[in-house]
C-alpha atoms as a PDB file:
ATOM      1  CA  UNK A   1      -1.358  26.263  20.097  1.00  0.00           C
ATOM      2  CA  UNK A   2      -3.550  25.095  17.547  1.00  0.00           C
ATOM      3  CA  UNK A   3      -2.923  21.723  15.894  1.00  0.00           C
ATOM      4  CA  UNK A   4      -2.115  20.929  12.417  1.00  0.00           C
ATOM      5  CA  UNK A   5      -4.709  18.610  12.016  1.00  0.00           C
ATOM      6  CA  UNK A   6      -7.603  21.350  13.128  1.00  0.00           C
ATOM      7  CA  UNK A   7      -5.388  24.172  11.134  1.00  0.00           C
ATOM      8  CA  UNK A   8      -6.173  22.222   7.770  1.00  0.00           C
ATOM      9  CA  UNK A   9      -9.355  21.349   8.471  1.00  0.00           C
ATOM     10  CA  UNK A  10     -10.238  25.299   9.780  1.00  0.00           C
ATOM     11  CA  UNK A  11      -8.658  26.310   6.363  1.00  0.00           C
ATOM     12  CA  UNK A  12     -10.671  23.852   4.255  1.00  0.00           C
ATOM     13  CA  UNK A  13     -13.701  24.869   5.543  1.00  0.00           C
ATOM     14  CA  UNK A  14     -13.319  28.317   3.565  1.00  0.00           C
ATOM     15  CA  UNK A  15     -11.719  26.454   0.506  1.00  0.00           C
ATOM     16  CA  UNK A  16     -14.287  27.869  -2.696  1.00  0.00           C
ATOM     17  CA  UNK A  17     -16.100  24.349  -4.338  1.00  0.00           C
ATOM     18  CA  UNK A  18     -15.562  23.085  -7.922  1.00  0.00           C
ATOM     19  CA  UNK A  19     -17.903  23.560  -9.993  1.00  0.00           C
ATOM     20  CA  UNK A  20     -20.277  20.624  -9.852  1.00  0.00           C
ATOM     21  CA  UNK A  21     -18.465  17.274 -11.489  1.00  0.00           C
ATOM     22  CA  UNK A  22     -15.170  19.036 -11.712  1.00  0.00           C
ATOM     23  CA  UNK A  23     -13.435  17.498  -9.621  1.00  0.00           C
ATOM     24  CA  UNK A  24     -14.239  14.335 -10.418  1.00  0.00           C
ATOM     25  CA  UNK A  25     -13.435  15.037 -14.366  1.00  0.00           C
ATOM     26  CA  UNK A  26     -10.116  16.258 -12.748  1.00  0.00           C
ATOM     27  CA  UNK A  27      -9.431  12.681 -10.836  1.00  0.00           C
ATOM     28  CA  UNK A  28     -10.770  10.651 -13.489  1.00  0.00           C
ATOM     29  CA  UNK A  29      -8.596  12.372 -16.147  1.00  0.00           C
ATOM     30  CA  UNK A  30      -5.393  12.435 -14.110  1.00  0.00           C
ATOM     31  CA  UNK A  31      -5.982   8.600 -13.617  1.00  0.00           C
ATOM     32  CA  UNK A  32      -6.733   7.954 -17.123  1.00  0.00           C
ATOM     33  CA  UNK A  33      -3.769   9.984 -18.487  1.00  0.00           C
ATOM     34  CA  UNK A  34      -1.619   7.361 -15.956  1.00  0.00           C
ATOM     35  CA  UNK A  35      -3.197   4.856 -17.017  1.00  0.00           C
ATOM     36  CA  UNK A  36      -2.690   5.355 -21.037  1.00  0.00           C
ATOM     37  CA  UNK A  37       0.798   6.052 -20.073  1.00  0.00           C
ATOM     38  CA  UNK A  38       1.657   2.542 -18.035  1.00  0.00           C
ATOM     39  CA  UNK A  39      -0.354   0.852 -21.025  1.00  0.00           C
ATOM     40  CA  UNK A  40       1.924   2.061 -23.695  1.00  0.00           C
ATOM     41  CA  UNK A  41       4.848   1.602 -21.609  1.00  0.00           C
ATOM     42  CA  UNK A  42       3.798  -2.166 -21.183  1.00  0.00           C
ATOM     43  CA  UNK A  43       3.080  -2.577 -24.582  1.00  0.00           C
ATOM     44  CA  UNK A  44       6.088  -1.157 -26.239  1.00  0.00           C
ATOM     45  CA  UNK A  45       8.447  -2.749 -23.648  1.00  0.00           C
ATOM     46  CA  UNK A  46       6.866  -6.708 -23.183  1.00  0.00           C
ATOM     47  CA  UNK A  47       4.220  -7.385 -25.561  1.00  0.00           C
ATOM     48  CA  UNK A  48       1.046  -6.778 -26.697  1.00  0.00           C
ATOM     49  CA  UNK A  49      -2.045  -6.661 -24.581  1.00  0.00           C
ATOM     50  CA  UNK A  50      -4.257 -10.151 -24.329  1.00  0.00           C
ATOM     51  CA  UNK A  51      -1.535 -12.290 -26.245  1.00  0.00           C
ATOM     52  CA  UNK A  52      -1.183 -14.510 -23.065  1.00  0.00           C
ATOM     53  CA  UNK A  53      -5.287 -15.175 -23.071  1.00  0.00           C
ATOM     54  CA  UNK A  54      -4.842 -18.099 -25.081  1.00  0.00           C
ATOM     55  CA  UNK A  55      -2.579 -20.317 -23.256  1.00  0.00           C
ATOM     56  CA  UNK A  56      -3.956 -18.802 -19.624  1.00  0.00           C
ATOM     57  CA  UNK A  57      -7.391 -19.120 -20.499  1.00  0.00           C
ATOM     58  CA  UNK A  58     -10.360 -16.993 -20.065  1.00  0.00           C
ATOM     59  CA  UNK A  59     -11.389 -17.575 -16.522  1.00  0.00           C
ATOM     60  CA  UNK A  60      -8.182 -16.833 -15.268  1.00  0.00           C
ATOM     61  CA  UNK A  61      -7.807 -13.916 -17.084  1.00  0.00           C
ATOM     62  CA  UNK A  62     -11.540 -12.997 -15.784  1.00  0.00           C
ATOM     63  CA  UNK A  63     -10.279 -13.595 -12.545  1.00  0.00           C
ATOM     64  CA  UNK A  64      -7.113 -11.213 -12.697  1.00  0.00           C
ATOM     65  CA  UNK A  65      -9.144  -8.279 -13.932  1.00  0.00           C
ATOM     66  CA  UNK A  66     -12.092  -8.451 -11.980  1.00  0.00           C
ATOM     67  CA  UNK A  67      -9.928  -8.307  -8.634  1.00  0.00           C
ATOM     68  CA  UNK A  68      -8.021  -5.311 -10.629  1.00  0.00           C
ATOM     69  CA  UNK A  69     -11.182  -3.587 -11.440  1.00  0.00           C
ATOM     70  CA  UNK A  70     -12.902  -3.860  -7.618  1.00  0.00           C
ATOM     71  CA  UNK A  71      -9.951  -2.812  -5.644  1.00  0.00           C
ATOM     72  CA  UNK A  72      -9.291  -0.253  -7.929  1.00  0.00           C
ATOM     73  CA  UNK A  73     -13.302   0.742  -7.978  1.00  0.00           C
ATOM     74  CA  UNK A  74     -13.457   0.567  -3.902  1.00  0.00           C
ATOM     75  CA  UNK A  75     -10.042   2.673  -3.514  1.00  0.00           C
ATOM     76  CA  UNK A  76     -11.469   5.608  -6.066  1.00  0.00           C
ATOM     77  CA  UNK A  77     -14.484   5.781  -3.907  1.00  0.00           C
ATOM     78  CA  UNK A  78     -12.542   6.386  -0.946  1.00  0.00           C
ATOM     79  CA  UNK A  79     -10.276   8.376  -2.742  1.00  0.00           C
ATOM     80  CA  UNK A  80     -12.596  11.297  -3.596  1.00  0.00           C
ATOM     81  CA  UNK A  81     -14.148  11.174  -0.090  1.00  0.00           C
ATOM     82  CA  UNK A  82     -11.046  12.129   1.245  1.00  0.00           C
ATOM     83  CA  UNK A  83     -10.236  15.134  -0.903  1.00  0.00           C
ATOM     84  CA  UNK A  84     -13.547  16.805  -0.003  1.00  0.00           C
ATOM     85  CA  UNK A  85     -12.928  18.203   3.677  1.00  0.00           C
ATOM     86  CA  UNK A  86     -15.435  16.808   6.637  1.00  0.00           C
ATOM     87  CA  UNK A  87     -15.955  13.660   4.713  1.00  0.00           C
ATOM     88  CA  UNK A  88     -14.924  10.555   6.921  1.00  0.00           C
ATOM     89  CA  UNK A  89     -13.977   7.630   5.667  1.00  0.00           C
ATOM     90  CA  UNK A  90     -14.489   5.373   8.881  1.00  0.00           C
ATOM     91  CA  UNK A  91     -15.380   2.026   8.812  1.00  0.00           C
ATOM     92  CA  UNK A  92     -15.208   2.034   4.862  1.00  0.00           C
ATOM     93  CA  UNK A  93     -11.940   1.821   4.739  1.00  0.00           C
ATOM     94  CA  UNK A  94     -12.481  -1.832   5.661  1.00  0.00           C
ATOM     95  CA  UNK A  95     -14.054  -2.306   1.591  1.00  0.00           C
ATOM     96  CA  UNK A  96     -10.389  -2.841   1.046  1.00  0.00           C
ATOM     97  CA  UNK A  97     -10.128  -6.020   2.730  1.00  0.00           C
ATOM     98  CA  UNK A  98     -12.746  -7.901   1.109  1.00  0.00           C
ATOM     99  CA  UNK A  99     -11.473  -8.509  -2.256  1.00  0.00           C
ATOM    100  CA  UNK A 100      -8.346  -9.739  -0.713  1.00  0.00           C
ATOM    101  CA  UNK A 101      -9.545 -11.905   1.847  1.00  0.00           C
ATOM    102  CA  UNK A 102     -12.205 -13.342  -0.814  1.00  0.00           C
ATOM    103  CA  UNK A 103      -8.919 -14.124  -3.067  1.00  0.00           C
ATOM    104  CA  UNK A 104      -6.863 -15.712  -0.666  1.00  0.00           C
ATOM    105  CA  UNK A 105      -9.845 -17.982   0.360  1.00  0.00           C
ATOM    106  CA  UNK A 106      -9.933 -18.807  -2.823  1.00  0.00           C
ATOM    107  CA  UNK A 107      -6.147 -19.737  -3.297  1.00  0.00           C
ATOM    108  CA  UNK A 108      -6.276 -21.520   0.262  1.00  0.00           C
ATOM    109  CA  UNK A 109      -8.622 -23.838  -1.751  1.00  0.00           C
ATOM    110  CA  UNK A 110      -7.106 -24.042  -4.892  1.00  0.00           C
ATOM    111  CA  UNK A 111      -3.701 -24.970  -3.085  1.00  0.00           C
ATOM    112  CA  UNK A 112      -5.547 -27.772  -0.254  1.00  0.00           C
ATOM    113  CA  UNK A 113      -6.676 -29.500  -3.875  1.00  0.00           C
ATOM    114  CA  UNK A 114      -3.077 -29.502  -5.047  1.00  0.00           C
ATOM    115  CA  UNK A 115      -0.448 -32.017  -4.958  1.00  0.00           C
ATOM    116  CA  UNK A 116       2.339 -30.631  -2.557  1.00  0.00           C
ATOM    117  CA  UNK A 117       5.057 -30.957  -5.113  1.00  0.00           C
ATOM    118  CA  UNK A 118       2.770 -28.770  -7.373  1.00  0.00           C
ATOM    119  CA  UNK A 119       1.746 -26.093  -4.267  1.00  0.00           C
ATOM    120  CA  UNK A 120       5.425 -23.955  -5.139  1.00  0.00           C
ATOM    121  CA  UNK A 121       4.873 -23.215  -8.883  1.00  0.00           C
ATOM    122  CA  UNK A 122       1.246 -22.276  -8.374  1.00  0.00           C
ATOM    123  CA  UNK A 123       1.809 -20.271  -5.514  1.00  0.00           C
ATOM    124  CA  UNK A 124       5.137 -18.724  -7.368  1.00  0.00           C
ATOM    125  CA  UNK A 125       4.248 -19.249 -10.777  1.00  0.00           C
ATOM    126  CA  UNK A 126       6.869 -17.441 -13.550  1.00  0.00           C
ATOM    127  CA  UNK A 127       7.073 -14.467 -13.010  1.00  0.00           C
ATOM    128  CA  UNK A 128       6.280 -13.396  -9.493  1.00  0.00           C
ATOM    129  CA  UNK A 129       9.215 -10.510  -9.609  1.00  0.00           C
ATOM    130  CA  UNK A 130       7.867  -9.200 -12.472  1.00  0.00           C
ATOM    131  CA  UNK A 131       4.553  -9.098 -11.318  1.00  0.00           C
ATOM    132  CA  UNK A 132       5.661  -7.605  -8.439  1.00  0.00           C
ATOM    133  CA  UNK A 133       8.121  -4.927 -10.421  1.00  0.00           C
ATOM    134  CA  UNK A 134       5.210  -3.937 -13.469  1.00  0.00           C
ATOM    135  CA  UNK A 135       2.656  -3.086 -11.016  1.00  0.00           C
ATOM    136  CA  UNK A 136       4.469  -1.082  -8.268  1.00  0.00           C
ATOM    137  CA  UNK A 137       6.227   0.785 -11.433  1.00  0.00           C
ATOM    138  CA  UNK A 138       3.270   0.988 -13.644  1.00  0.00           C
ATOM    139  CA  UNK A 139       1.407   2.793 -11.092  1.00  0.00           C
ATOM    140  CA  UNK A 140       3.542   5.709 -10.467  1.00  0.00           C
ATOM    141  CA  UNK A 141       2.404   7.699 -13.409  1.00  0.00           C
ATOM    142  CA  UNK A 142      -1.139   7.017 -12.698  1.00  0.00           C
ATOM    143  CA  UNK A 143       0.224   8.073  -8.512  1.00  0.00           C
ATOM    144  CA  UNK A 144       1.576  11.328 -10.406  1.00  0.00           C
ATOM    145  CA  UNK A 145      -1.938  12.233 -12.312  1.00  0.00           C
ATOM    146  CA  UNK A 146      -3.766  11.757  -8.961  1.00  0.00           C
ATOM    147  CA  UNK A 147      -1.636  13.837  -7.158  1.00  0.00           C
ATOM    148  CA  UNK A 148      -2.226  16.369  -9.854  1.00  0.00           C
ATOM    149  CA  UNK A 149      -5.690  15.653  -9.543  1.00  0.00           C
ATOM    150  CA  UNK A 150      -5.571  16.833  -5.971  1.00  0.00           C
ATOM    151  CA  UNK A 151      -4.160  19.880  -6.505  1.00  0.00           C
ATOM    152  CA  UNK A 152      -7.285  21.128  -6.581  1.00  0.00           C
ATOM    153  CA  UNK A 153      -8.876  19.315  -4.022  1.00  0.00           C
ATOM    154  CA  UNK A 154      -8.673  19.886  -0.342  1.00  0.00           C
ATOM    155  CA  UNK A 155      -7.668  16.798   1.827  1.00  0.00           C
ATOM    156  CA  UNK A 156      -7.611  17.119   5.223  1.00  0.00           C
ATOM    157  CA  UNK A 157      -5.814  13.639   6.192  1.00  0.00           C
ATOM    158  CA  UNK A 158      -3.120  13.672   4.163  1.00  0.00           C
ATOM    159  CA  UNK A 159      -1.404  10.255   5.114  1.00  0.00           C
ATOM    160  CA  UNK A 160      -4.669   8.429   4.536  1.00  0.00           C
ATOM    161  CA  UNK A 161      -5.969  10.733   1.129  1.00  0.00           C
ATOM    162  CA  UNK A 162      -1.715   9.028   0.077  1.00  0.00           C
ATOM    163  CA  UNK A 163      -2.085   5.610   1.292  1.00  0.00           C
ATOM    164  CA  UNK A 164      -5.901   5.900  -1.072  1.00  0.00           C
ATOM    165  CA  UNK A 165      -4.030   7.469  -3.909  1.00  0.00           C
ATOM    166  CA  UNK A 166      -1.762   4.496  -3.925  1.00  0.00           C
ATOM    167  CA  UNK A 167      -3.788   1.882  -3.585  1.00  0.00           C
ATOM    168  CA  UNK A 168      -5.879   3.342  -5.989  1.00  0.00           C
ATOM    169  CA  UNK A 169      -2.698   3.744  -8.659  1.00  0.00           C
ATOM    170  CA  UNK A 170      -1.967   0.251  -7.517  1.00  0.00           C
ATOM    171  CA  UNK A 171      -5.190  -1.296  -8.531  1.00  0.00           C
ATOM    172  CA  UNK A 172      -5.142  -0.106 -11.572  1.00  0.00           C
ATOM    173  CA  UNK A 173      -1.538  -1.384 -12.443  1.00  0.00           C
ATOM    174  CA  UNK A 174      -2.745  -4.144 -11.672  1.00  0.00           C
ATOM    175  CA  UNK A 175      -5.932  -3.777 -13.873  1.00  0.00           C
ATOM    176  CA  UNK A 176      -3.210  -3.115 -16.946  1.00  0.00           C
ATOM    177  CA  UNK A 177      -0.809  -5.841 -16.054  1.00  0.00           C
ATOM    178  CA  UNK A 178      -3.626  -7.984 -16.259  1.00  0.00           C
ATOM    179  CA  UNK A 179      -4.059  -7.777 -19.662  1.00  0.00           C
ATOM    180  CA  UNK A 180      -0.305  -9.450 -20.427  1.00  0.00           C
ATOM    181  CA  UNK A 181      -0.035 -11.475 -17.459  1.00  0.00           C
ATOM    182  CA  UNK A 182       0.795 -15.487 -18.307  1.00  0.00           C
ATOM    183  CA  UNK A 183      -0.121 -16.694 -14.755  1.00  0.00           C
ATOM    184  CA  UNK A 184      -3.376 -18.634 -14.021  1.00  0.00           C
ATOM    185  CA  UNK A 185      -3.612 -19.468 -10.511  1.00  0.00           C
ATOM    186  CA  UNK A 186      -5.487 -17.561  -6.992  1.00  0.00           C
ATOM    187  CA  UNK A 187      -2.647 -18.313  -5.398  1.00  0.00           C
ATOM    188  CA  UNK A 188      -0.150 -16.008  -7.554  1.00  0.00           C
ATOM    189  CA  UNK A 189      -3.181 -13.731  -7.454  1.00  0.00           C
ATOM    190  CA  UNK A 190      -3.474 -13.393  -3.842  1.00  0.00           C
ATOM    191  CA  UNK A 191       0.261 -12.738  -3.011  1.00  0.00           C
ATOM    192  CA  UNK A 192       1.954 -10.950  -5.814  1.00  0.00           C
ATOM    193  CA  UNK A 193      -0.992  -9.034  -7.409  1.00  0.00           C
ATOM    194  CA  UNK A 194      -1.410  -7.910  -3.821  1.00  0.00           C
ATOM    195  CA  UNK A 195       1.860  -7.290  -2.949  1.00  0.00           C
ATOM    196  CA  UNK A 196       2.346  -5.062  -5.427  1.00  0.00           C
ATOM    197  CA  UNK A 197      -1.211  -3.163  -5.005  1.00  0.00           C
ATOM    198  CA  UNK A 198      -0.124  -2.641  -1.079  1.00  0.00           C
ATOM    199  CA  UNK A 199       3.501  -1.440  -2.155  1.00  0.00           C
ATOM    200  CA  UNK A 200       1.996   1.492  -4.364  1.00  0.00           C
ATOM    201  CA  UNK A 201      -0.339   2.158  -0.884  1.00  0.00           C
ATOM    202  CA  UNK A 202       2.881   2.894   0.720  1.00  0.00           C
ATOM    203  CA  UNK A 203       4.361   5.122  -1.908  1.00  0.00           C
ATOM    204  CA  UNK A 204       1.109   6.788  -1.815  1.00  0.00           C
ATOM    205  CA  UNK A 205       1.442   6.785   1.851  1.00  0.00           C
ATOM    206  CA  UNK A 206       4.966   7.944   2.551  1.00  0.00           C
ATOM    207  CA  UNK A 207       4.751  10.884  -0.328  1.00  0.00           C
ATOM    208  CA  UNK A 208       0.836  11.511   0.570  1.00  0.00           C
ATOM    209  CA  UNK A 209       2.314  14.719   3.593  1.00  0.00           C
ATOM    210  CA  UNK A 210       4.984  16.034   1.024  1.00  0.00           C
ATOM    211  CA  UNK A 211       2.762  16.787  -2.456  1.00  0.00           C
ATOM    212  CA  UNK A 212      -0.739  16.083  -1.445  1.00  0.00           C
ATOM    213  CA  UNK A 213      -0.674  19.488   0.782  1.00  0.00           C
ATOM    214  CA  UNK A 214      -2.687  23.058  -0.950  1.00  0.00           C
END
């Protein structure tokens, strides 16, 4: 009896390719149509974008978006690879890891150089549920355009093409929530920005079997 996993694969093999660049106007539309929606949302419902910059300072606001902008560069990489059947992700998955691992270095340090009495509110901050909250639920409509993204795209793993599609939708929550954040410190950065960025992996993951499939 013939396994799933080799049925997919033996079926994607006579999918028809986009046209050239289609299907990566397709993902990068979906995500920016996400995107624009978790922005307004934001915006209409907090405040408006960069009015925090001033008290948090540039730096730290630097330091927010970059780690945004990386994870959420690495995961889209990985992300098309694994809606074009026979392309293995491998080893690459392991991108993911850096820009966390760099981060919490960097709040390991930032914390050792703290007084202990001051290690709680860096490390919590303000707003930690929040930060938490906006970014798994500003990155379900940017989830929903990648998924329609892929309905035109052939993945062959489809728990790993969710947990990408997540992480991806994650990242760039995070990448909006950013831009209205009030927190300064690695240490916030490392935990809840990354918290939230791993729980929109596992949405991605858990719904990845159920509306990833063609």
């Amino acid at each position: 009896m013939i396994a799933t996993e080799d049925l997919i694969r033996s079926l994607a093999a006579d999918v028809k390719p986009l046209r050239r660049g289609a299907a990566q106007l397709r993902l990068a539309a979906g995500i920016g149509a996400g995107a624009v929606i978790a922005l307004a949302v934001l915006w209409l419902s907090w405040r408006a974008p960069l009015s925090a910059v001033p008290s948090t300072g540039v730096p730290a606001f630097t330091m927010k978006l970059a780690y945004g902008a990386i994870m959420a560069a690495a995961s889209v990489i990985l992300l098309r690879a694994s809606g074009r059947p026979g392309q293995r992700i491998g080893m690459r998955l392991l991108w993911l890891a850096v820009p966390p691992v760099l981060v919490a270095a960097n709040a390991a340090m930032e914390l050792a150089m703290k007084a202990p009495q001051f290690r709680e509110a860096a490390w919590l901050g303000s707003t930690w549920q929040t930060c938490i909250l906006a970014t798994t639920g500003l990155s379900l409509p940017i989830l929903a355009g990648i998924v329609w993204a892929f309905k035109r795209l052939a993945p062959t793993n489809l728990r790993l093409a969710g947990l990408l599609a997540g992480l991806t939708s994650g990242s760039a929550a995070a990448v909006i929530y950013a831009l209205f954040c009030p927190e300064t410190t690695a240490a916030f950065l490392a935990t809840w920005y990354t918290l939230g960025i791993g729980m929109a992996g596992i949405i991605g993951l858990v719904i990845g079997p159920r509306l990833l499939r063609w």
